[in-house]
N, C-alpha and C. Protein backbone atom coordinates (compact mmCIF):
# COMPACT_ATOMS: atom_id res chain seq x y z
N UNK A 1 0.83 -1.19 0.00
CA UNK A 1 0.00 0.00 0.00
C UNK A 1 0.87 1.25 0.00
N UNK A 2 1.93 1.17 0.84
CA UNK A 2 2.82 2.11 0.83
C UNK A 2 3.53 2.36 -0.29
N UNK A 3 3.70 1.69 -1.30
CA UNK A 3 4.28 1.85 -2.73
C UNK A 3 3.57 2.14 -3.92
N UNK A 4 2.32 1.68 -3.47
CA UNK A 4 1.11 2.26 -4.28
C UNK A 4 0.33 3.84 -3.84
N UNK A 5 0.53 3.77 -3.12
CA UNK A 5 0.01 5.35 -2.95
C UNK A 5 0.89 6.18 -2.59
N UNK A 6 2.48 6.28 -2.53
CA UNK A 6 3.54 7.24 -2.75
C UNK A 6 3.12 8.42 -3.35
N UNK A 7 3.01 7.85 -4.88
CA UNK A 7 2.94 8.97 -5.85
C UNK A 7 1.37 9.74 -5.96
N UNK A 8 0.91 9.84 -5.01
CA UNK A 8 -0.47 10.42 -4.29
C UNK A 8 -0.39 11.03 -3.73
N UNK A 9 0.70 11.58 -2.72
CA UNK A 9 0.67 11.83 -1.66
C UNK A 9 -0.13 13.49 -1.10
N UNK A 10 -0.06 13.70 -2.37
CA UNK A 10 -0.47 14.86 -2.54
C UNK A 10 -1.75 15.39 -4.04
N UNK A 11 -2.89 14.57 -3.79
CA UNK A 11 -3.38 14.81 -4.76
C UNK A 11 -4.34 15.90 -5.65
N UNK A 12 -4.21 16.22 -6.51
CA UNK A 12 -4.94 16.79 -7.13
C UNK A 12 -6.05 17.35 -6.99
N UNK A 13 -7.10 16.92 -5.81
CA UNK A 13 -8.24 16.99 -5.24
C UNK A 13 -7.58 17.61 -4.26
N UNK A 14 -6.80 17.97 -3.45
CA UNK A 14 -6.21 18.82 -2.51
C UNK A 14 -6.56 17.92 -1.33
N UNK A 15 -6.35 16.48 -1.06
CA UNK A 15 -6.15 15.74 -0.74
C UNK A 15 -4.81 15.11 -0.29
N UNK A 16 -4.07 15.20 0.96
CA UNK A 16 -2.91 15.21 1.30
C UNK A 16 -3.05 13.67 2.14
N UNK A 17 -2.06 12.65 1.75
CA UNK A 17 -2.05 11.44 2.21
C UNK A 17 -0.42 11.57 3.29
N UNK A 18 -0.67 10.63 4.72
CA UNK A 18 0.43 10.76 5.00
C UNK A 18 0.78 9.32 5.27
N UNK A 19 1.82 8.74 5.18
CA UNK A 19 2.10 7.25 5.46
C UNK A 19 3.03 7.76 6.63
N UNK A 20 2.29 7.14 7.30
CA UNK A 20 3.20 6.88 9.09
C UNK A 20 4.13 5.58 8.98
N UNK A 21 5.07 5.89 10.05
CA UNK A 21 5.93 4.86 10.17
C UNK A 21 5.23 3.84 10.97
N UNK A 22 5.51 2.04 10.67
CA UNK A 22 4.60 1.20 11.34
C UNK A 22 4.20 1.19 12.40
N UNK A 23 4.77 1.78 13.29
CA UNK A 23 5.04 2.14 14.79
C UNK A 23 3.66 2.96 15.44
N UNK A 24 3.00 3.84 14.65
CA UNK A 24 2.04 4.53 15.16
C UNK A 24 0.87 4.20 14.94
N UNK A 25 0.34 4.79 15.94
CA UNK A 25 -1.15 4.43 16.80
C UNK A 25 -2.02 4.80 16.42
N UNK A 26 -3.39 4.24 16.10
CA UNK A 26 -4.49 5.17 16.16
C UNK A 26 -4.69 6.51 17.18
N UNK A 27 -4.30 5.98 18.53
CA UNK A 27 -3.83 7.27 19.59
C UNK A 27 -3.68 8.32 19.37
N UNK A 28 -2.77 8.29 18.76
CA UNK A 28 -1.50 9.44 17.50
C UNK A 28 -2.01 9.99 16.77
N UNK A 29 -3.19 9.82 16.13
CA UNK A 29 -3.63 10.20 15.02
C UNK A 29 -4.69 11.43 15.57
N UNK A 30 -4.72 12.94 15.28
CA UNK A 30 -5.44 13.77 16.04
C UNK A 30 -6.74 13.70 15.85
N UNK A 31 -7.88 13.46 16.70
CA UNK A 31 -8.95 13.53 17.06
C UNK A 31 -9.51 14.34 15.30
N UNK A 32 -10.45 14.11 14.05
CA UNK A 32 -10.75 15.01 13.13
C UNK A 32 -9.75 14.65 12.18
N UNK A 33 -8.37 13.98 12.34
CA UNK A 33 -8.10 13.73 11.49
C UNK A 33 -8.53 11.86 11.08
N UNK A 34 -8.27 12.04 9.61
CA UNK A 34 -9.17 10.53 8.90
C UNK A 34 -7.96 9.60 9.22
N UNK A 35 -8.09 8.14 9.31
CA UNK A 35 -7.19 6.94 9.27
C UNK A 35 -7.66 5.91 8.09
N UNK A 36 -6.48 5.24 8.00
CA UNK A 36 -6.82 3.93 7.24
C UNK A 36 -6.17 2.97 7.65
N UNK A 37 -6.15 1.78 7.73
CA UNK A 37 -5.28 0.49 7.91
C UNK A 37 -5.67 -0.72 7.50
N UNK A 38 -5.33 -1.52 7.91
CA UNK A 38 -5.46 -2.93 7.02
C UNK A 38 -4.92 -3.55 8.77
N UNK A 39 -5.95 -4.88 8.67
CA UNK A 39 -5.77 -6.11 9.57
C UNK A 39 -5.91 -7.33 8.90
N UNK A 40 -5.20 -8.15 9.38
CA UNK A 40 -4.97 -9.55 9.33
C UNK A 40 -5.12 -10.49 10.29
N UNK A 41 -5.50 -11.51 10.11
CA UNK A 41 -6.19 -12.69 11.01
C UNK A 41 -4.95 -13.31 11.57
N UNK A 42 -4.89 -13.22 12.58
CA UNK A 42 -3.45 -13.67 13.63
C UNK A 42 -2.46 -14.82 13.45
N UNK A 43 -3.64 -15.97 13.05
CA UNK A 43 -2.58 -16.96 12.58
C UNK A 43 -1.95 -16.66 11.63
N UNK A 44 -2.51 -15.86 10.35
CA UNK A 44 -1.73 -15.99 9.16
C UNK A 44 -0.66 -14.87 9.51
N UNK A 45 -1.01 -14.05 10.48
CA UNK A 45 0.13 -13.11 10.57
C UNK A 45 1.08 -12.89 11.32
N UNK A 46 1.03 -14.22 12.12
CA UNK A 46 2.37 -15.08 13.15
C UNK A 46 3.08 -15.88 12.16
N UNK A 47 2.30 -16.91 11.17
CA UNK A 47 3.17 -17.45 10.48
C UNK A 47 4.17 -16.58 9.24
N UNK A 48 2.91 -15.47 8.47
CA UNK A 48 3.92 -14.93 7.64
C UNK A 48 5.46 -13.76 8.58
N UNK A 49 4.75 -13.58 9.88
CA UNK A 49 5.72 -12.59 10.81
C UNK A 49 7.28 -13.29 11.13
N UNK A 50 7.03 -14.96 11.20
CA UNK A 50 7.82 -15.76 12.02
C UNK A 50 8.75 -16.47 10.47
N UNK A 51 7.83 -16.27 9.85
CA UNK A 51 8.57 -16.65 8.42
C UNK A 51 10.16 -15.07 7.70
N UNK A 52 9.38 -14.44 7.84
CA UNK A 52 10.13 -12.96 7.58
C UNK A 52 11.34 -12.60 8.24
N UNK A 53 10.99 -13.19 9.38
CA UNK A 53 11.62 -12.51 10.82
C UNK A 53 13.16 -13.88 10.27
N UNK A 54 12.64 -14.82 9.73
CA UNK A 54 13.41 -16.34 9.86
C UNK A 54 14.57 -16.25 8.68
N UNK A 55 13.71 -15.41 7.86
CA UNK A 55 14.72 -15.53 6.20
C UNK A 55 14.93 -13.61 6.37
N UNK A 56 14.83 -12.79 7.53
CA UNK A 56 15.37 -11.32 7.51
C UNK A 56 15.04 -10.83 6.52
N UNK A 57 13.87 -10.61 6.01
CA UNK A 57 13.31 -9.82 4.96
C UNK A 57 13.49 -10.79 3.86
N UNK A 58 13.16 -10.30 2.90
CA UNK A 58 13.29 -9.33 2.12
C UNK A 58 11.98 -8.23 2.25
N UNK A 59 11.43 -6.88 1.90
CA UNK A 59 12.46 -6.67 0.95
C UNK A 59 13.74 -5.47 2.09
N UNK A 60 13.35 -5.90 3.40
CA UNK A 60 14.04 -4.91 4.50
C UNK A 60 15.90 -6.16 4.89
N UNK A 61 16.46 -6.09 4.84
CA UNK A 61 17.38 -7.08 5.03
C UNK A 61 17.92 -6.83 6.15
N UNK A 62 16.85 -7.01 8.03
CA UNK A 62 17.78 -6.60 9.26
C UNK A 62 17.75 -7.79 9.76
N UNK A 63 18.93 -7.75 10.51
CA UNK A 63 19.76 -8.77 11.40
C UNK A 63 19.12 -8.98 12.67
N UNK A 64 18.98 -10.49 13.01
CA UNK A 64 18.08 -10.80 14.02
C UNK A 64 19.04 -10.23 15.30
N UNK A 65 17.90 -9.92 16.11
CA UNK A 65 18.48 -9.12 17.46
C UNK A 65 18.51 -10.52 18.32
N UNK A 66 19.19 -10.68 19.62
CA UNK A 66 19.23 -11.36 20.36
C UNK A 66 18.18 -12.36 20.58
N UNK A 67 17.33 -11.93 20.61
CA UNK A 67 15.61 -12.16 21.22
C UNK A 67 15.85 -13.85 19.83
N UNK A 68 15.59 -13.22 19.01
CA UNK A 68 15.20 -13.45 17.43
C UNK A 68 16.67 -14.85 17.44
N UNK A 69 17.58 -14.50 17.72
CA UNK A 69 19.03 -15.23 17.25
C UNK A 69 18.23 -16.87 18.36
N UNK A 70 18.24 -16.16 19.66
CA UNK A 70 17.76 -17.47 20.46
C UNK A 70 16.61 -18.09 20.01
N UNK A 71 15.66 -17.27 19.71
CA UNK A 71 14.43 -17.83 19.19
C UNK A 71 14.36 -19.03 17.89
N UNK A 72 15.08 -18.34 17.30
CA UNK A 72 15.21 -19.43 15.47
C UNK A 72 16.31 -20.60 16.08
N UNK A 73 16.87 -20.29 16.88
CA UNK A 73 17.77 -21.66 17.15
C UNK A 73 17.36 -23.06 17.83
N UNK A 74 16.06 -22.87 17.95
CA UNK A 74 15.24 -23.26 18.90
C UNK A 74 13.84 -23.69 18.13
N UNK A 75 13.18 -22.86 17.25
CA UNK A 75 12.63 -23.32 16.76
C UNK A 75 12.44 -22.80 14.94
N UNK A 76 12.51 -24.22 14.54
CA UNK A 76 12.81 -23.83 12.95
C UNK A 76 11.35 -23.31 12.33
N UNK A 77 10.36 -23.95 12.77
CA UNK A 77 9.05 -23.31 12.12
C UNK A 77 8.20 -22.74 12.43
N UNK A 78 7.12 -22.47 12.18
CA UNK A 78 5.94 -21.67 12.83
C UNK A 78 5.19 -22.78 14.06
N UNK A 79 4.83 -23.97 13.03
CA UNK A 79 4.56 -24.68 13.94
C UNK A 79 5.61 -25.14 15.14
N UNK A 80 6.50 -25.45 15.02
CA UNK A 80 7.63 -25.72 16.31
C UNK A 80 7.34 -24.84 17.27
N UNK A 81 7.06 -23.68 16.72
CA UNK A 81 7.30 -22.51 18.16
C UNK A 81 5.94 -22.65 18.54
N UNK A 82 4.71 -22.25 17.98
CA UNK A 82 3.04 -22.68 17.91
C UNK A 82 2.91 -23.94 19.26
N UNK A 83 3.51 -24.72 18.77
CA UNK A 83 3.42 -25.90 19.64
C UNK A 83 3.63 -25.81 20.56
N UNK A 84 4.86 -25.41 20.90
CA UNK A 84 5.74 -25.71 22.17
C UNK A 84 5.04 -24.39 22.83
N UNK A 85 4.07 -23.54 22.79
CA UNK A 85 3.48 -22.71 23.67
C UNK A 85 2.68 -23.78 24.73
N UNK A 86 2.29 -24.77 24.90
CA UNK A 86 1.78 -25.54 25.05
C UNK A 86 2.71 -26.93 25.60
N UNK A 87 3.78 -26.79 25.68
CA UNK A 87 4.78 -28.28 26.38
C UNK A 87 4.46 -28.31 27.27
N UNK A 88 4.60 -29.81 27.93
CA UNK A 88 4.60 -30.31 29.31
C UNK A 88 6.03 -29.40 29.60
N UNK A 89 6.94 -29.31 29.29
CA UNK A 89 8.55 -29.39 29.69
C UNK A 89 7.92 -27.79 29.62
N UNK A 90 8.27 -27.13 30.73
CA UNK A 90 8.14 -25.93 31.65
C UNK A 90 9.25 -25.00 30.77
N UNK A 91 10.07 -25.77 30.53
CA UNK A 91 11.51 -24.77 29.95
C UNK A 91 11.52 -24.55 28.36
N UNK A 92 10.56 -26.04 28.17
CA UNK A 92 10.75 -25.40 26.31
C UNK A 92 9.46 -24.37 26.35
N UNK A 93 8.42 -24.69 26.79
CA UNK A 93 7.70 -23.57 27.13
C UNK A 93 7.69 -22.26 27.21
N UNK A 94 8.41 -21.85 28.65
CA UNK A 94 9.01 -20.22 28.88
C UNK A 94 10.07 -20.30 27.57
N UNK A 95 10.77 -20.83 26.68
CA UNK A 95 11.62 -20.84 25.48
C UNK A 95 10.57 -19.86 24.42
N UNK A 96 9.51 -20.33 24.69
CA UNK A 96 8.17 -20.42 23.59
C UNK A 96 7.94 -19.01 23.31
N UNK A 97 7.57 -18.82 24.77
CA UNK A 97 7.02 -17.27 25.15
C UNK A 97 8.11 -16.56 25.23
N UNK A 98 9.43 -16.55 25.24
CA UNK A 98 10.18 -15.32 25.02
C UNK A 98 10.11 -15.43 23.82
N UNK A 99 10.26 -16.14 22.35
CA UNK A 99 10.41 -15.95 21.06
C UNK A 99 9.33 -15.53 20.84
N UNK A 100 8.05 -15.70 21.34
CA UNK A 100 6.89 -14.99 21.14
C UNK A 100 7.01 -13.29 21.63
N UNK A 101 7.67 -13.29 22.33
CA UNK A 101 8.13 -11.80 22.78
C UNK A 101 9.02 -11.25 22.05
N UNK A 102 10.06 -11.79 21.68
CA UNK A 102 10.84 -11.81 21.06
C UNK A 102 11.22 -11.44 19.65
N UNK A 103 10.41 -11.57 18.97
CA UNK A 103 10.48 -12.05 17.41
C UNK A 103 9.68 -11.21 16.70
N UNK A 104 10.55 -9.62 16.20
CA UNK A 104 10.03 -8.86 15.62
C UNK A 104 8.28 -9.60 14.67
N UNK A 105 7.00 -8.64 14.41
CA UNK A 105 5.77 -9.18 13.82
C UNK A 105 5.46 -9.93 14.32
N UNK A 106 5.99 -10.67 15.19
CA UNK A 106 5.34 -11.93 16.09
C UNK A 106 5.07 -11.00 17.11
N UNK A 107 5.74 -10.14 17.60
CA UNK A 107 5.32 -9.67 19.05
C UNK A 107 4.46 -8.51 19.28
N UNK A 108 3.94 -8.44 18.63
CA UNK A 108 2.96 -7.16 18.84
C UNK A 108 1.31 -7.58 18.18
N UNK A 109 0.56 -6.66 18.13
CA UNK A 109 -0.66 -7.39 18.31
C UNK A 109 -1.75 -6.47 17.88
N UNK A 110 -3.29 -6.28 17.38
CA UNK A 110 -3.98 -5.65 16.87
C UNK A 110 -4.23 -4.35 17.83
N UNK A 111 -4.30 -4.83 19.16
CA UNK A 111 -4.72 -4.08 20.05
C UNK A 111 -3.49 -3.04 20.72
N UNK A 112 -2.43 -2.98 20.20
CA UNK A 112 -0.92 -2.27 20.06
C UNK A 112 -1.22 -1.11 19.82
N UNK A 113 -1.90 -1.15 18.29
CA UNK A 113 -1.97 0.02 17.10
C UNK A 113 -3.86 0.28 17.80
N UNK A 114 -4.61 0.07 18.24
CA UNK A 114 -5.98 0.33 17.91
C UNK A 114 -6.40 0.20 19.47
N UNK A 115 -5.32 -0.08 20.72
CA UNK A 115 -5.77 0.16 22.06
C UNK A 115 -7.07 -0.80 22.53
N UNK A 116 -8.28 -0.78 22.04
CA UNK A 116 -9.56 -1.64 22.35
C UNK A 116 -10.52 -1.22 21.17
N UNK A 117 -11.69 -1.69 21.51
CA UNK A 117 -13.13 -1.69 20.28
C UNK A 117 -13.11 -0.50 20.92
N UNK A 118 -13.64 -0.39 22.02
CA UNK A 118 -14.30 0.85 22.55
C UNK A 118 -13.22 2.26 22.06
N UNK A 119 -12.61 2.30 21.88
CA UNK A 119 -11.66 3.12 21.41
C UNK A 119 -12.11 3.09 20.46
N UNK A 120 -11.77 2.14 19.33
CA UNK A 120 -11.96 2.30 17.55
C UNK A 120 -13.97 2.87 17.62
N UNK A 121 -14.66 2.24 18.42
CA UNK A 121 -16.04 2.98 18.16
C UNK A 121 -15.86 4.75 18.44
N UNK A 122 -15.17 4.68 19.17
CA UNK A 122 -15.07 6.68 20.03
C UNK A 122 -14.53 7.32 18.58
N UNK A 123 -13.72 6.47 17.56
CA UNK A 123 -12.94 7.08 16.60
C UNK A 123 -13.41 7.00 15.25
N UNK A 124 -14.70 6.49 15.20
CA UNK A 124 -15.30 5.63 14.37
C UNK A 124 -15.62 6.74 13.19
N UNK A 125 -15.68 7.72 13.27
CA UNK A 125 -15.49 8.70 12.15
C UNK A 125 -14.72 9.25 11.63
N UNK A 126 -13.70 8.58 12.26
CA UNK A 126 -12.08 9.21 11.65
C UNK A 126 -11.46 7.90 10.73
N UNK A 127 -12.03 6.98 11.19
CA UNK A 127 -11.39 5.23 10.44
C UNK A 127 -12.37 5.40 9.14
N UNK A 128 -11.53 6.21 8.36
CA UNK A 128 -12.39 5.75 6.63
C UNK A 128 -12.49 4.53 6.16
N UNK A 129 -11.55 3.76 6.04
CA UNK A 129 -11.01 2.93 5.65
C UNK A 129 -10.44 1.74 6.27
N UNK A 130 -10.53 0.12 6.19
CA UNK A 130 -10.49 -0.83 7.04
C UNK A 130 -10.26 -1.75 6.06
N UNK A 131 -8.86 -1.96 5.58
CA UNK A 131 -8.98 -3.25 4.64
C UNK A 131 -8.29 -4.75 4.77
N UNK A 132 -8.58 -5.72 4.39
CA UNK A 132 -8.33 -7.06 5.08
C UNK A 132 -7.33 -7.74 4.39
N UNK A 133 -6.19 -8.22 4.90
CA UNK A 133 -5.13 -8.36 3.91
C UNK A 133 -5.41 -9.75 3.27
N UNK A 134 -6.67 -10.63 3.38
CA UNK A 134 -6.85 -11.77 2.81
C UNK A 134 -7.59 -11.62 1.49
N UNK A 135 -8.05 -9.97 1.19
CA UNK A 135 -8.71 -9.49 0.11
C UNK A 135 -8.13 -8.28 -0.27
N UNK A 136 -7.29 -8.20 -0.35
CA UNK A 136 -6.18 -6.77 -0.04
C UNK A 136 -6.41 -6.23 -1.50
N UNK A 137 -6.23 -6.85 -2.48
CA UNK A 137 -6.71 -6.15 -3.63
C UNK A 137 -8.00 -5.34 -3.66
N UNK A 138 -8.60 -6.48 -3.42
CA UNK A 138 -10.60 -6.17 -3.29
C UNK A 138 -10.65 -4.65 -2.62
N UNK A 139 -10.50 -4.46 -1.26
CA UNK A 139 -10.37 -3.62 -0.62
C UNK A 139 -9.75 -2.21 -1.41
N UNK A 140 -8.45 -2.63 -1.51
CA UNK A 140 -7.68 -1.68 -2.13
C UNK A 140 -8.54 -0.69 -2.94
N UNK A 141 -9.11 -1.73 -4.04
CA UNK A 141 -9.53 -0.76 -4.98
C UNK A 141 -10.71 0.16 -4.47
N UNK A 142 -11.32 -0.64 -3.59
CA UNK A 142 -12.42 0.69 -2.62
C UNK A 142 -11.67 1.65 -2.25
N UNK A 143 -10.53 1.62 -1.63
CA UNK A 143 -10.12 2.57 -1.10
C UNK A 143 -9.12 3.93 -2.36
N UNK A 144 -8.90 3.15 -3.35
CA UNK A 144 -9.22 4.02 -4.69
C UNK A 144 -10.12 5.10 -5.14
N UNK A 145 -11.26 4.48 -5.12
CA UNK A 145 -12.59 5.22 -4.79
C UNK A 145 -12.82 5.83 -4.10
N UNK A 146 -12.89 5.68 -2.81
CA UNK A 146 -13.43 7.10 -1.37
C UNK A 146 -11.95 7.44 -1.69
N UNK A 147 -10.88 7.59 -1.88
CA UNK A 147 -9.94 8.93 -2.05
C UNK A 147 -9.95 9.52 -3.17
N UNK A 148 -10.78 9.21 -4.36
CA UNK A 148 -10.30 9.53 -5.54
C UNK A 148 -9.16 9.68 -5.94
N UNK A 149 -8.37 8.45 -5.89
CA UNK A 149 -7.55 8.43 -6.93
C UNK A 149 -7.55 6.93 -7.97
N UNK A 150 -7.07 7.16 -9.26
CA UNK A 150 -7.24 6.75 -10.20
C UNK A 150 -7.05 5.37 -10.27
N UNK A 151 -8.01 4.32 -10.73
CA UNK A 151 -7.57 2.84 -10.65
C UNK A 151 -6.41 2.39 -11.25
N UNK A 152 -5.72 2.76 -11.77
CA UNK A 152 -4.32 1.60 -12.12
C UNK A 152 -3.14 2.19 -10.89
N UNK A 153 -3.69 2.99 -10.14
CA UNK A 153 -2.76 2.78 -8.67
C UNK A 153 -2.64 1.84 -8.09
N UNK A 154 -2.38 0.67 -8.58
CA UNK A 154 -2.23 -0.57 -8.15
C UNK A 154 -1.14 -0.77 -7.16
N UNK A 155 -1.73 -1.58 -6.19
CA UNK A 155 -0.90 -2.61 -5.58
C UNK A 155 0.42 -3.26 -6.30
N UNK A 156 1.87 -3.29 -5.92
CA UNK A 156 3.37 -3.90 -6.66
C UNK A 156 2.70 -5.25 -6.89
N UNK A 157 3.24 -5.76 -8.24
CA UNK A 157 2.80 -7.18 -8.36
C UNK A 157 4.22 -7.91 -8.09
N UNK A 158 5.44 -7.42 -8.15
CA UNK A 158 6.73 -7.91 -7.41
C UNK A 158 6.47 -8.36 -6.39
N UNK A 159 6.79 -9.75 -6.60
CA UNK A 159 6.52 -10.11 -4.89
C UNK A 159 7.84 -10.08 -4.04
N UNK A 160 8.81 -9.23 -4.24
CA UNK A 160 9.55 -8.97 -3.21
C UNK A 160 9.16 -7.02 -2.96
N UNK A 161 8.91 -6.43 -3.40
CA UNK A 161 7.90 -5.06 -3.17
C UNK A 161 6.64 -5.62 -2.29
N UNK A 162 5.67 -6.33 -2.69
CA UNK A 162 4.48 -6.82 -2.13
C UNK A 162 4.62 -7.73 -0.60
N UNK A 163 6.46 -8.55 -0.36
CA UNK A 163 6.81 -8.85 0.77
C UNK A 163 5.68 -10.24 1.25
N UNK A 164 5.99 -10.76 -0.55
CA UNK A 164 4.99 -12.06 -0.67
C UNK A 164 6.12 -13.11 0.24
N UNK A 165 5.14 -14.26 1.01
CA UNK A 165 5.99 -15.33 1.69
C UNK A 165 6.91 -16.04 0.09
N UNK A 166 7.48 -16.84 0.54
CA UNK A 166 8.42 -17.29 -0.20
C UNK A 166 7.75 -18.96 -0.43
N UNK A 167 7.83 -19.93 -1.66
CA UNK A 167 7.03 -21.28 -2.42
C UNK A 167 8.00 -21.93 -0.68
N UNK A 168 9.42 -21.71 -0.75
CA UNK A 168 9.98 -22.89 0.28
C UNK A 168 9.65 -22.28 2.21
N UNK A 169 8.33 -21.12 1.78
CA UNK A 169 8.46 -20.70 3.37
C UNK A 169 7.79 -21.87 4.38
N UNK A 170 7.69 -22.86 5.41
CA UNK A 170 6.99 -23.55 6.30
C UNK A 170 5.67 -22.89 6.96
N UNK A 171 4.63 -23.06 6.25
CA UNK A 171 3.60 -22.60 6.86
C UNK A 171 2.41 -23.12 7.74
N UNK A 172 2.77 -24.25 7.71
CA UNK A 172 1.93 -25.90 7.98
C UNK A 172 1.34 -25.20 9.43
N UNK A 173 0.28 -25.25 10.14
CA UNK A 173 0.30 -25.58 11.51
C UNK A 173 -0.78 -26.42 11.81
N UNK A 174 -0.49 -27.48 12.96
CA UNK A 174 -1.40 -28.39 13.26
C UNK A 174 -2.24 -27.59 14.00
N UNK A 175 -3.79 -28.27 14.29
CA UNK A 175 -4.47 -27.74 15.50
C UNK A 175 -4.67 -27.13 16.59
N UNK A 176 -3.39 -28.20 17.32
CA UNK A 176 -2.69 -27.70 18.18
C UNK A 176 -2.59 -26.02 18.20
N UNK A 177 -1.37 -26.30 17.39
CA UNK A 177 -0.28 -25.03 17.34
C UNK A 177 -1.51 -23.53 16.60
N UNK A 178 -2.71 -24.04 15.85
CA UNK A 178 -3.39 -23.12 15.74
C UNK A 178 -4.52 -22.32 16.95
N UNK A 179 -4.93 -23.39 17.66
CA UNK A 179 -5.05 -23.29 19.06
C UNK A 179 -4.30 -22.25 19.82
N UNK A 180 -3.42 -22.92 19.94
CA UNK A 180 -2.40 -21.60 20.95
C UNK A 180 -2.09 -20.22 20.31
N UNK A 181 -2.22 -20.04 18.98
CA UNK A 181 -1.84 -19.02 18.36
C UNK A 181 -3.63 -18.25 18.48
N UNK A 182 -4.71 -18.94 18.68
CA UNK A 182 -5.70 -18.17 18.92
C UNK A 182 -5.62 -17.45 19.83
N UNK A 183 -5.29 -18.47 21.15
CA UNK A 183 -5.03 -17.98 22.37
C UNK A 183 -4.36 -17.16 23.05
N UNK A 184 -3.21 -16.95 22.07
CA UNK A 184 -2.05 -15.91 22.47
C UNK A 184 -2.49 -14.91 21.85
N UNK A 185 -3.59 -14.58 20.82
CA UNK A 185 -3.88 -13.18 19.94
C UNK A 185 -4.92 -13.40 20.55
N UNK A 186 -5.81 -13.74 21.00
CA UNK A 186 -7.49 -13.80 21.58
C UNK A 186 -7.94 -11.98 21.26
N UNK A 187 -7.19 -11.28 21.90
CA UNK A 187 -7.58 -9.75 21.68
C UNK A 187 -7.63 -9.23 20.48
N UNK A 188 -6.57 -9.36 19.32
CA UNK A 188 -7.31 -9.64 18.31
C UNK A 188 -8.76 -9.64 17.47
N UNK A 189 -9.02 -10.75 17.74
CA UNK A 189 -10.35 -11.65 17.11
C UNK A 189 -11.58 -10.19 17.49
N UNK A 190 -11.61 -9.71 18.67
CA UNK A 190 -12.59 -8.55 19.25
C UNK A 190 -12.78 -7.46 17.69
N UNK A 191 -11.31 -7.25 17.07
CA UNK A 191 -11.40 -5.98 16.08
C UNK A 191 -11.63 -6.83 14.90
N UNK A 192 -11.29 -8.17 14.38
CA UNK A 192 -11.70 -8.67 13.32
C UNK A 192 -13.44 -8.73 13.61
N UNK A 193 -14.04 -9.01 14.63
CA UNK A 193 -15.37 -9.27 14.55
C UNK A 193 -15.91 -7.63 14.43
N UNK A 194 -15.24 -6.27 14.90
CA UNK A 194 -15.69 -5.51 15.04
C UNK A 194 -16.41 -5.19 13.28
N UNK A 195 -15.38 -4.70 12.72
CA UNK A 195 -15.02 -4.39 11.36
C UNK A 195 -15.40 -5.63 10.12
N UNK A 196 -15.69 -6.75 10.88
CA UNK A 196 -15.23 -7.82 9.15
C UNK A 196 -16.51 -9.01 9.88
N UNK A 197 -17.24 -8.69 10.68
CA UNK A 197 -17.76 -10.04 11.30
C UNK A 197 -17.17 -11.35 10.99
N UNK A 198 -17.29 -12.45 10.60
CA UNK A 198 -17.21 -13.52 10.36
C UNK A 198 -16.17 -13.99 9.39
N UNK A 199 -15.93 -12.77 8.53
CA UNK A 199 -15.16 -12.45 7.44
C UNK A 199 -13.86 -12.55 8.01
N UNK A 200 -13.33 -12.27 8.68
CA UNK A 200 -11.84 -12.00 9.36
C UNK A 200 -10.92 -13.14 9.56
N UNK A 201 -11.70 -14.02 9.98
CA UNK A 201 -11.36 -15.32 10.70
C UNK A 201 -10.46 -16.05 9.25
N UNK A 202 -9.50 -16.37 9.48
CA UNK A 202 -9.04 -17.56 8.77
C UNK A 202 -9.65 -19.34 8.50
């Protein structure tokens, strides 16, 4: 989205777009002024987070921090780490939950950027825009429309621009390990039902 609406930033309609750095909050955003964002359904965005974090980008190429170095040594896949939230063995366990802490996109969470529902309702006239990255095109092009700008502002079809997973990335997770990954995002699921009812869910 950020590569597709660059050359907007300033449009023609006297329409001024600003792309924030990932870091900021709905919080942040002043009371009157409009937002947009995009959410994703937790499992898919632990596995593509834990996948990224595993092969260091592309298309960002940073070096795993400590957290991250212990974490991948420990566990090679999504499911490995998924799982072991859940061991009898106490130690691979607490292992589990620091790489869950740990592990840049793995560790942060819907409710980071958006605080609670009750919040996003208080703001609910400033959130133009809400698009779902499992229809990210679909969306997109709505959001073409309420800004007026022109449809071939497309989305990068490069999938190292677009920061597509990779054919050899491990994405498998058993029950289990999808289980615990509900459980560890549970807060989550509150803003997918807010915005997407039923739709959200993987």
């Amino acid at each position: 989205m950020r590569h597709a609406l660059t050359p907007y930033l300033r449009s023609l309609l006297g329409l001024e777009i600003v792309l924030h750095p990932h870091e900021t909050t709905l919080a942040q955003i002043p009371v009157g002024e409009k937002a947009i964002f995009a959410l994703r359904d937790p499992i898919d965005r632990f596995v593509s987070g834990f996948n990224s974090r595993r092969r260091r980008g592309p298309p960002h190429n940073v070096e795993w921090n400590a957290a991250e170095t212990a974490a991948f040594g420990c566990f090679a896949t999504p499911n490995d780490l998924a799982v072991a939230l859940s061991a009898s063995d106490s130690r691979l366990r607490a292992k589990a939950v620091l790489a869950m802490q740990g592990i840049r996109h793995v560790n942060t969470c819907n409710a980071d950027w958006l605080s609670s529902v009750d919040f996003v309702w208080e703001r609910r006239l400033d959130i133009v825009w809400v698009g779902l990255t499992s229809r990210l095109s679909q969306d997109f092009a709505r959001l073409l429309q309420i800004l007026g700008l022109p449809a071939h502002a497309k989305l990068p079809d490069d999938p190292r621009m677009a920061h597509r997973r990779y054919d050899t990335d491990p994405t498998w997770l058993s029950e289990l390990a999808a289980d615990n990954i509900r459980n560890w995002y549970a807060r989550d699921y509150a803003f997918l039902e807010y915005f997407f009812g039923g739709e959200g869910r993987a």
